[in-house]
PDB file of N, CA and C in Angstrom:
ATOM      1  N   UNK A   1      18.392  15.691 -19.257  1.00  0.00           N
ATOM      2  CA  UNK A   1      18.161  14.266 -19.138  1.00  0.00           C
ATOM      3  C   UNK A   1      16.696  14.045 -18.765  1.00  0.00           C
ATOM      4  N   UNK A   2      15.812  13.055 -19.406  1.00  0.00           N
ATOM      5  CA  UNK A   2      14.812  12.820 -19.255  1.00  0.00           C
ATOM      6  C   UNK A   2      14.452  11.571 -17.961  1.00  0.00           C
ATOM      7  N   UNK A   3      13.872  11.848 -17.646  1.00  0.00           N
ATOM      8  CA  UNK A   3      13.664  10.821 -16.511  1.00  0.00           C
ATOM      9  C   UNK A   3      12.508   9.423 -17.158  1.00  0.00           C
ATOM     10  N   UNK A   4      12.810   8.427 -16.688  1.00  0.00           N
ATOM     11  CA  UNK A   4      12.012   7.255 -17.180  1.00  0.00           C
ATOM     12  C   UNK A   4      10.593   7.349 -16.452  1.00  0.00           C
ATOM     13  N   UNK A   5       9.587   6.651 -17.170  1.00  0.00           N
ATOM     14  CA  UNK A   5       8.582   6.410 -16.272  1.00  0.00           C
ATOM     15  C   UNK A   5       7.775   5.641 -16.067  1.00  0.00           C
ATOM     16  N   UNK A   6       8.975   4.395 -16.101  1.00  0.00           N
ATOM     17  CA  UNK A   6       8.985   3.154 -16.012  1.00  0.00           C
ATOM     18  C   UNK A   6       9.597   3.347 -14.550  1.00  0.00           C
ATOM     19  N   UNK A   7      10.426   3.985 -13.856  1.00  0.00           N
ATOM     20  CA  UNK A   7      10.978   4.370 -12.354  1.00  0.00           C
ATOM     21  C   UNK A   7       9.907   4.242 -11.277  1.00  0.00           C
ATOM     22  N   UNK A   8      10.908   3.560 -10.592  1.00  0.00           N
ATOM     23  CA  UNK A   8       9.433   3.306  -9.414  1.00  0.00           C
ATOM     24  C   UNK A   8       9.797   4.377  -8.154  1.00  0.00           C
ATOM     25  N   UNK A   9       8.564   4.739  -7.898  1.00  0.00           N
ATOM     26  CA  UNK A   9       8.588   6.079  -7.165  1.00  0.00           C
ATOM     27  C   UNK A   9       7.509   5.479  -5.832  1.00  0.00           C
ATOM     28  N   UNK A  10       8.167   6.346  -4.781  1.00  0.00           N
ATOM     29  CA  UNK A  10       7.356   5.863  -3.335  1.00  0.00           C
ATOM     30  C   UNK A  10       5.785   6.858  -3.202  1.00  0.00           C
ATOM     31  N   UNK A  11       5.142   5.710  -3.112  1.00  0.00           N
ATOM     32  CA  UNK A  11       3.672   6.523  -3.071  1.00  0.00           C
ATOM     33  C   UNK A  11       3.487   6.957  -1.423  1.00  0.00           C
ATOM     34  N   UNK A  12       3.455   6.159  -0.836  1.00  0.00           N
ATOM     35  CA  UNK A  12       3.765   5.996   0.345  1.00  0.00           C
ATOM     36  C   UNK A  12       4.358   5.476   1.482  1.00  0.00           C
ATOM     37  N   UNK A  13       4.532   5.571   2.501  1.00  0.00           N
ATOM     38  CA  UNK A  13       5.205   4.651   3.877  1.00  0.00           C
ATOM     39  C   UNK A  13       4.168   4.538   4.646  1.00  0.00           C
ATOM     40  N   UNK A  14       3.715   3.010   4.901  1.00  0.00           N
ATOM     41  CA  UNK A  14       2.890   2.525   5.887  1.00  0.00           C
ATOM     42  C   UNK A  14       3.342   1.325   6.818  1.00  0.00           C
ATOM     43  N   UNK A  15       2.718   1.798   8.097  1.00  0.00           N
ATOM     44  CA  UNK A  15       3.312   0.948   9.518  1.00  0.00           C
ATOM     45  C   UNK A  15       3.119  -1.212   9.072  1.00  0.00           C
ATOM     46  N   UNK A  16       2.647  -1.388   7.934  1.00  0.00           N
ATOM     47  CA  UNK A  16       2.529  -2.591   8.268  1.00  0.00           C
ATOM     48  C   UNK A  16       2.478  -3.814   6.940  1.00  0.00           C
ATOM     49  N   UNK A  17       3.206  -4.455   6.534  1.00  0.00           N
ATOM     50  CA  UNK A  17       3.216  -5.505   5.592  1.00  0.00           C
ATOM     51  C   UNK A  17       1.458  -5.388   5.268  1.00  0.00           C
ATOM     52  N   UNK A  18       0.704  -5.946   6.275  1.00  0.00           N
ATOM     53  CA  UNK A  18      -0.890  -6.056   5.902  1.00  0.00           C
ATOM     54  C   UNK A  18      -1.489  -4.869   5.426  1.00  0.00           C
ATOM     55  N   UNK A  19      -1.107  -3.458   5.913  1.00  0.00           N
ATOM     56  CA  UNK A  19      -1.648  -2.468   5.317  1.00  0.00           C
ATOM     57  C   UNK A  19      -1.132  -2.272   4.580  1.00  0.00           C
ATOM     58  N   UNK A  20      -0.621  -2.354   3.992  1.00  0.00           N
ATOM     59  CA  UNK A  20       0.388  -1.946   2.551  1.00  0.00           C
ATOM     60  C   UNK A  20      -0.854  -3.160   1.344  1.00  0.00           C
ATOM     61  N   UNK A  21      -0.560  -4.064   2.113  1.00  0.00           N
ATOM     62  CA  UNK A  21      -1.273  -5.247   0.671  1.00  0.00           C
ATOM     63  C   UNK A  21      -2.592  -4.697   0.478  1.00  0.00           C
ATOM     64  N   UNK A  22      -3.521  -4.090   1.696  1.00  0.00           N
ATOM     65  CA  UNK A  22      -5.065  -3.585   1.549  1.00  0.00           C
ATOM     66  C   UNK A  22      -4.582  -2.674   0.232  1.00  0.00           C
ATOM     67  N   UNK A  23      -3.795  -1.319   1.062  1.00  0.00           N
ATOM     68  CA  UNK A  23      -4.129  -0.359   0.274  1.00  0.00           C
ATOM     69  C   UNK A  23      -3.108  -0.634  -1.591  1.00  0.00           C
ATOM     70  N   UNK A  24      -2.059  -1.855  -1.380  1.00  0.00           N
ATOM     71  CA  UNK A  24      -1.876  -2.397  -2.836  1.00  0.00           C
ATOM     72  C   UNK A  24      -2.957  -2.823  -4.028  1.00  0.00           C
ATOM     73  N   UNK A  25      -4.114  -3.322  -2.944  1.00  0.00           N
ATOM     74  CA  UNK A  25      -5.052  -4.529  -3.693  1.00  0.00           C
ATOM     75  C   UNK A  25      -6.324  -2.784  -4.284  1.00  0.00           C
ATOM     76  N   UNK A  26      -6.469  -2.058  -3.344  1.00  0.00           N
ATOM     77  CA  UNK A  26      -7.458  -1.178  -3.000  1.00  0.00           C
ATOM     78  C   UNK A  26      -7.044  -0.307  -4.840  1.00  0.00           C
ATOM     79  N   UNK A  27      -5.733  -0.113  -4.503  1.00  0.00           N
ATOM     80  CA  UNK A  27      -5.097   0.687  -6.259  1.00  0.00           C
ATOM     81  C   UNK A  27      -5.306  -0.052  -7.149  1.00  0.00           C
ATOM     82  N   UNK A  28      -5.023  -1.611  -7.148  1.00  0.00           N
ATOM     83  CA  UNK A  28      -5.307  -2.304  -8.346  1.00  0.00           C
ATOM     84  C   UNK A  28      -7.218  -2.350  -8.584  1.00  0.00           C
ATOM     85  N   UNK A  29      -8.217  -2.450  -7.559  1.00  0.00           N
ATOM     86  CA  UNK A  29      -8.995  -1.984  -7.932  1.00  0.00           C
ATOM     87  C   UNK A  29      -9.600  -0.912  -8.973  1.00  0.00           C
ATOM     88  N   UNK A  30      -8.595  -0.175  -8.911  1.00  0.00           N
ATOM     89  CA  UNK A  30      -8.548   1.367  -9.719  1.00  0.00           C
ATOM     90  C   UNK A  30      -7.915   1.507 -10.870  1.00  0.00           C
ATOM     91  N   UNK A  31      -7.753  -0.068 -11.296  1.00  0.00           N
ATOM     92  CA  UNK A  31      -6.688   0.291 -12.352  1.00  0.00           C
ATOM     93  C   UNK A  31      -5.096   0.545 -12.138  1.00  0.00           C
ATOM     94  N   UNK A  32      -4.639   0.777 -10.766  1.00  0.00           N
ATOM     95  CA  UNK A  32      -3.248   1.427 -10.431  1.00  0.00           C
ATOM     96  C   UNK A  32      -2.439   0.228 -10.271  1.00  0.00           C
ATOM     97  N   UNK A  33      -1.233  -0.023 -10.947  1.00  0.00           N
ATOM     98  CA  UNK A  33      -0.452  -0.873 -10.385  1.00  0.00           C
ATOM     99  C   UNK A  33       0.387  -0.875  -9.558  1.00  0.00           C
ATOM    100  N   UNK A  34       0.523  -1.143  -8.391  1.00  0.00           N
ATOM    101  CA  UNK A  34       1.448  -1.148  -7.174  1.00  0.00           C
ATOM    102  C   UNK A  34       1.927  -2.060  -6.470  1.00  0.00           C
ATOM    103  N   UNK A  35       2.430  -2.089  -5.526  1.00  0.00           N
ATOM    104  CA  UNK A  35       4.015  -3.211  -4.997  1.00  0.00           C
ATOM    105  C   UNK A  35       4.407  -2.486  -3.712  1.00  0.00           C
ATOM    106  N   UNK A  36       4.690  -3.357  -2.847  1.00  0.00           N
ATOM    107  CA  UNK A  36       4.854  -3.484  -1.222  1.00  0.00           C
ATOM    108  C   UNK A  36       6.696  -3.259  -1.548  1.00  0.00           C
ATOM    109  N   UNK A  37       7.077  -2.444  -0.749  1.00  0.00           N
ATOM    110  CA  UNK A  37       8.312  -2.740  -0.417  1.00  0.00           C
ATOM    111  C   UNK A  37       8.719  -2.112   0.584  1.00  0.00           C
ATOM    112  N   UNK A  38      10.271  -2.751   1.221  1.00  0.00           N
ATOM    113  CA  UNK A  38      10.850  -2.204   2.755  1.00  0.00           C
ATOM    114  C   UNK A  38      10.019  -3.646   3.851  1.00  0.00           C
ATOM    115  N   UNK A  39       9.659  -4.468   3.776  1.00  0.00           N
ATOM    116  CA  UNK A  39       9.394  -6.128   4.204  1.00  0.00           C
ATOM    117  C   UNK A  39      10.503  -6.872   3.657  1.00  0.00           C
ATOM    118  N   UNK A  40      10.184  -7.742   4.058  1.00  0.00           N
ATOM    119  CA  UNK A  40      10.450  -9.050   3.493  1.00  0.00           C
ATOM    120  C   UNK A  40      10.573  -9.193   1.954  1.00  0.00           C
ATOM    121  N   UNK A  41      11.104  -9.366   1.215  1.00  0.00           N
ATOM    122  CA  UNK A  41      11.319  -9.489  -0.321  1.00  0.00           C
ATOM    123  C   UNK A  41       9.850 -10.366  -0.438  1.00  0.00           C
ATOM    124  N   UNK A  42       9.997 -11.705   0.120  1.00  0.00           N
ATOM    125  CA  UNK A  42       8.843 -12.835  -0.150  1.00  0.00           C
ATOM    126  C   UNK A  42       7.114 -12.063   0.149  1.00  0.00           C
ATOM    127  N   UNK A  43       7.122 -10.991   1.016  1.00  0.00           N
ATOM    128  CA  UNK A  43       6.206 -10.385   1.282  1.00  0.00           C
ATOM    129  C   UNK A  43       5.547 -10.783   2.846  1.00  0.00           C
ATOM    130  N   UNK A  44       6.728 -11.873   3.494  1.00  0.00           N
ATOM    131  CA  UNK A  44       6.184 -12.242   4.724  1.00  0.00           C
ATOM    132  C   UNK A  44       6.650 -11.120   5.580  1.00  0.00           C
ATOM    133  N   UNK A  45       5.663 -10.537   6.633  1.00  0.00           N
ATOM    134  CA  UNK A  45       6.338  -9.731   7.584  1.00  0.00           C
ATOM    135  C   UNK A  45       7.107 -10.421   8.343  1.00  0.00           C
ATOM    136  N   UNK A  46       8.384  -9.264   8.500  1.00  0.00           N
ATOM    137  CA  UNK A  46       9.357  -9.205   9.370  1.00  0.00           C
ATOM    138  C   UNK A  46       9.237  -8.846  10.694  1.00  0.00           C
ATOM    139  N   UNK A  47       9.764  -9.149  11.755  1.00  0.00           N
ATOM    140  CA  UNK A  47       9.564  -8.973  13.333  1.00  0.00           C
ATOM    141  C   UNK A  47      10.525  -7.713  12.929  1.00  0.00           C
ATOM    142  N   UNK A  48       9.801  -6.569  13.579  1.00  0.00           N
ATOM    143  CA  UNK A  48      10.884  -5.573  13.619  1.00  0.00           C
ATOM    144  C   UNK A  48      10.513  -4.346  12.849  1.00  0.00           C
ATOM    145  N   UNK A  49      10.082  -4.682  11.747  1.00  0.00           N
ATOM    146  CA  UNK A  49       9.435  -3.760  10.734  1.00  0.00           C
ATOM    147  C   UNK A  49       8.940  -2.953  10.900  1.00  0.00           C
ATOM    148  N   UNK A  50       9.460  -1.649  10.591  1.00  0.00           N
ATOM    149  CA  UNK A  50       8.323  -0.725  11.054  1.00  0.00           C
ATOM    150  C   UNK A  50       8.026   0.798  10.281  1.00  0.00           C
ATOM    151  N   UNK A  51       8.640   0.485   8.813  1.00  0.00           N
ATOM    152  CA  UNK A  51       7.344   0.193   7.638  1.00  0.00           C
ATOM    153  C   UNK A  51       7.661   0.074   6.465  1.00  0.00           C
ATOM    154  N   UNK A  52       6.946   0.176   6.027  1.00  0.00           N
ATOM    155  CA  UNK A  52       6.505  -0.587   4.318  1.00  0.00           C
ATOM    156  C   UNK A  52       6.109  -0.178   3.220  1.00  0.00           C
ATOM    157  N   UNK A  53       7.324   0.548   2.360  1.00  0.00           N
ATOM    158  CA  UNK A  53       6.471   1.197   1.231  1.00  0.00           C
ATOM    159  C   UNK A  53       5.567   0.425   0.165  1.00  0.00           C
ATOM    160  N   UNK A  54       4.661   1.513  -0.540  1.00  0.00           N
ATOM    161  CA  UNK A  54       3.896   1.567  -1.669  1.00  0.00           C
ATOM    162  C   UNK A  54       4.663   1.986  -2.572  1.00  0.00           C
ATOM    163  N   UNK A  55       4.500   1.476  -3.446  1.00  0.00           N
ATOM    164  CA  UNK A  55       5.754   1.536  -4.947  1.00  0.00           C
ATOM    165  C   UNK A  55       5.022   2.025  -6.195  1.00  0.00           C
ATOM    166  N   UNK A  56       4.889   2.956  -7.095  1.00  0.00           N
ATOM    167  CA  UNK A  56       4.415   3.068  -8.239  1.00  0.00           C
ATOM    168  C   UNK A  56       5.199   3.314  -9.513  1.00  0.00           C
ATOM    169  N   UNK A  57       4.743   2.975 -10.509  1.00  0.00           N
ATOM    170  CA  UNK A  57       5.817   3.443 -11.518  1.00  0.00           C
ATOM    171  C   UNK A  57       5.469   5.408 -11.618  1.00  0.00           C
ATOM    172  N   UNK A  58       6.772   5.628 -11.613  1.00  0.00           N
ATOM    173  CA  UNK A  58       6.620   7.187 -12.005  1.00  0.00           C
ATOM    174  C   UNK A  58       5.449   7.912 -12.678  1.00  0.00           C
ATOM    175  N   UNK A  59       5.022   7.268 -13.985  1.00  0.00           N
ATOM    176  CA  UNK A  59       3.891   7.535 -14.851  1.00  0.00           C
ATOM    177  C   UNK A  59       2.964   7.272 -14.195  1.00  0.00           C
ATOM    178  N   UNK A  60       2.296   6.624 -13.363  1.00  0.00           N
ATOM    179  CA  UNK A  60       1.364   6.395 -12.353  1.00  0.00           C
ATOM    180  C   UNK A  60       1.373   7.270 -10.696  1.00  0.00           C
ATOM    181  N   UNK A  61       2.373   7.603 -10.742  1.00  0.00           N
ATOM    182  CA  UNK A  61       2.315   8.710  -9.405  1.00  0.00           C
ATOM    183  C   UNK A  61       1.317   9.435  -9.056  1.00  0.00           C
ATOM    184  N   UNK A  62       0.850  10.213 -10.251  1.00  0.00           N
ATOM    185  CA  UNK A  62      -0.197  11.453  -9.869  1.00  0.00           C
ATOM    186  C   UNK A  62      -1.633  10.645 -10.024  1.00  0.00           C
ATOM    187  N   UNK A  63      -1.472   9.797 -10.392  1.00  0.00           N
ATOM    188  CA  UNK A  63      -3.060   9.031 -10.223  1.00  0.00           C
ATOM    189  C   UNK A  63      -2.908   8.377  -9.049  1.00  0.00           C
ATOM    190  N   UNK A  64      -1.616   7.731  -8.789  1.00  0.00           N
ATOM    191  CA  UNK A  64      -2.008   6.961  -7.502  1.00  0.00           C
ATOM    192  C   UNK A  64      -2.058   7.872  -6.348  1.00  0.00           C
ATOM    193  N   UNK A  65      -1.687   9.086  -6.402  1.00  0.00           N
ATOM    194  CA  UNK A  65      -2.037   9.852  -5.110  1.00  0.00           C
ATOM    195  C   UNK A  65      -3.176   9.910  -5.302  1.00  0.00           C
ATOM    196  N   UNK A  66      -3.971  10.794  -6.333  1.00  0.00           N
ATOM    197  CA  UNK A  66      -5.203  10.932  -6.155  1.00  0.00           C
ATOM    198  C   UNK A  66      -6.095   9.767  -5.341  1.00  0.00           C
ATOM    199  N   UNK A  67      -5.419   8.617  -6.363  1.00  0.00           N
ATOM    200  CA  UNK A  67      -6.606   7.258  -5.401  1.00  0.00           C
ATOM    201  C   UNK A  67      -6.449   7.313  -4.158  1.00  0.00           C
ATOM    202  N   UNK A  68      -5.123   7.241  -4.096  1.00  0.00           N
ATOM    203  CA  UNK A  68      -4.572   6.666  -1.969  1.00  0.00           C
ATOM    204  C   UNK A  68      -5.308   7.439  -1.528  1.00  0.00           C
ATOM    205  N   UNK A  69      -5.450   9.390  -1.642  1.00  0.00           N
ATOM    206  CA  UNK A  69      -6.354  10.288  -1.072  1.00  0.00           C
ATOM    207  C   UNK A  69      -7.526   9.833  -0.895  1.00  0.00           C
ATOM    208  N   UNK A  70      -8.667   9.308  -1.969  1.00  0.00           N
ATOM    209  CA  UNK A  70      -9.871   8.844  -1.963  1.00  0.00           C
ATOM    210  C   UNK A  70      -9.862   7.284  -0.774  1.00  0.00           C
ATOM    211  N   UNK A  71      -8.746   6.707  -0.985  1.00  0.00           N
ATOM    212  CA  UNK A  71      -8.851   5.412  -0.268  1.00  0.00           C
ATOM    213  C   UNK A  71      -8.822   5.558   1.266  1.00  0.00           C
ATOM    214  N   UNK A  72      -7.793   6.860   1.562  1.00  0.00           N
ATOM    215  CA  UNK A  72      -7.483   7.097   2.757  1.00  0.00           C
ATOM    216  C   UNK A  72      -9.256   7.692   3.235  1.00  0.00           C
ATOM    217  N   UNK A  73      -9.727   8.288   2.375  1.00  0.00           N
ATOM    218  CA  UNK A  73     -10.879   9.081   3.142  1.00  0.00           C
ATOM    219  C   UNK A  73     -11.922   8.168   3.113  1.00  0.00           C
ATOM    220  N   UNK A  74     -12.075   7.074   2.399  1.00  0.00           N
ATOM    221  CA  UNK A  74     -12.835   5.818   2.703  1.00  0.00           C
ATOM    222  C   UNK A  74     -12.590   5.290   3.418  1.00  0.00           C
ATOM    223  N   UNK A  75     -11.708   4.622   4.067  1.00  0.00           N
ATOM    224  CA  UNK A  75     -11.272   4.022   5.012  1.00  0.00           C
ATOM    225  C   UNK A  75     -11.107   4.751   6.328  1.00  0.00           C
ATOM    226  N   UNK A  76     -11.393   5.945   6.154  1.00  0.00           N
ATOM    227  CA  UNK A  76     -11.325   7.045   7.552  1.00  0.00           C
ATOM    228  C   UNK A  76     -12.671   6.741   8.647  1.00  0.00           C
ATOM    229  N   UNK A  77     -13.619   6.749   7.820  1.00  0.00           N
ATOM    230  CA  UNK A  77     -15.017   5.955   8.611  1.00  0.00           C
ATOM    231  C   UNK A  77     -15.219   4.755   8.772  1.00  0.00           C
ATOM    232  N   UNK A  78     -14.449   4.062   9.029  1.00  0.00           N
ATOM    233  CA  UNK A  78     -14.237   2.387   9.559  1.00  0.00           C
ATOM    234  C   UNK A  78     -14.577   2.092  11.128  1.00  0.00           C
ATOM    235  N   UNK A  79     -14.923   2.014  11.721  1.00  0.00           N
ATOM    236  CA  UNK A  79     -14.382   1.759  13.142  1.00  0.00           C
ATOM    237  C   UNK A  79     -14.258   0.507  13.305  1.00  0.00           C
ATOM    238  N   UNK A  80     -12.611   0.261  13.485  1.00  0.00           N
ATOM    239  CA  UNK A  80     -11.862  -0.800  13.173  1.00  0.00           C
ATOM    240  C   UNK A  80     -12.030  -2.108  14.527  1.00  0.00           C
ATOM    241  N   UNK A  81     -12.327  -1.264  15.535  1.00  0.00           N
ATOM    242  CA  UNK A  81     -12.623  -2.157  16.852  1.00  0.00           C
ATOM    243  C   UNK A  81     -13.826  -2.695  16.663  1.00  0.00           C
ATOM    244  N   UNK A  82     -14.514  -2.709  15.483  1.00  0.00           N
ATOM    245  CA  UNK A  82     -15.992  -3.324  15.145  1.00  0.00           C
ATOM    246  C   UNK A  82     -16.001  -4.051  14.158  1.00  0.00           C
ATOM    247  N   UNK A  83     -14.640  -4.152  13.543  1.00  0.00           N
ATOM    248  CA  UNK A  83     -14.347  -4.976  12.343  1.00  0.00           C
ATOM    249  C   UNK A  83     -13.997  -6.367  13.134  1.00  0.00           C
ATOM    250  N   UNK A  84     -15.123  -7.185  12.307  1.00  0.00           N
ATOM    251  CA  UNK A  84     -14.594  -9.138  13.243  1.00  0.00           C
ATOM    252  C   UNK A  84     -13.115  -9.751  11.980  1.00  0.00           C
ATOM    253  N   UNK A  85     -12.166  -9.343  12.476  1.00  0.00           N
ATOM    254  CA  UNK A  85     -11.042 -10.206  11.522  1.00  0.00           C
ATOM    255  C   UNK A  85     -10.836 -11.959  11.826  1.00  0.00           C
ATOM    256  N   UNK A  86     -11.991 -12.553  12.084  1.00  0.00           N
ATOM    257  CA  UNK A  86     -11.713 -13.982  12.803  1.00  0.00           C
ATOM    258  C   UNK A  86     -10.707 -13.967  13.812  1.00  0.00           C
ATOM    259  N   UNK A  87     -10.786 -15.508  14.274  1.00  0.00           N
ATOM    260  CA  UNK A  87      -9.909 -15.908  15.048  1.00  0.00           C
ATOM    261  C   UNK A  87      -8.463 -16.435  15.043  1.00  0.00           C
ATOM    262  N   UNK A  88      -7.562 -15.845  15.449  1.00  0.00           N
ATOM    263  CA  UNK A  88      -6.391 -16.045  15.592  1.00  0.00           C
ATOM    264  C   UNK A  88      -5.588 -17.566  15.055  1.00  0.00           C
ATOM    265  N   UNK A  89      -5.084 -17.523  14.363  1.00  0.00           N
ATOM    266  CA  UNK A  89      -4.623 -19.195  13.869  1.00  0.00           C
ATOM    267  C   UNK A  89      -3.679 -19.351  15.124  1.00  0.00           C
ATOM    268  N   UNK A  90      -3.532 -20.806  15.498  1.00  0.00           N
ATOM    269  CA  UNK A  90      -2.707 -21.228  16.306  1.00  0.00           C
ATOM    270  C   UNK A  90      -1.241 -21.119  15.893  1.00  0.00           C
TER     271      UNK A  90
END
């Protein structure tokens, strides 16, 4: 039996609705198409959540690791306590 590869396969598990959409938006940069799941269907985080896959189609697996690898090691030199994310909405 042949497997489809149109099948969506887990790229990864990450702690957070918001990190999931970076590193979603970060693949489509690359050409990769990907999708948040294990949240909220609507994509609003859930109280409670605690985490959130990355979704790829099967045929895209071995590229999207490669990227996430490159994304993860870009994002490794951040220092995030120096990042200004604005101010808090009421």
């Amino acid at each position: 039996m042949t497997t489809d590869p149109l099948e969506p396969e887990i790229l990864a598990t990450v702690r957070s609705q918001v990190e999931a959409t970076m590193i979603v938006a970060d693949l489509a940069e690359r050409g990769i198409e990907a999708s948040c799941g294990g949240g909220d269907p609507a994509g609003i985080p859930v109280e409670g959540v605690t985490h959130v896959d990355i979704v790829v189609r099967q045929d895209h697996l071995e590229a999207a690791k490669k990227a996430y690898a490159e994304i993860q090691e870009e994002k490794s030199h951040i220092d995030w306590s120096q990042v200004d994310v604005g101010k808090p909405e009421d």
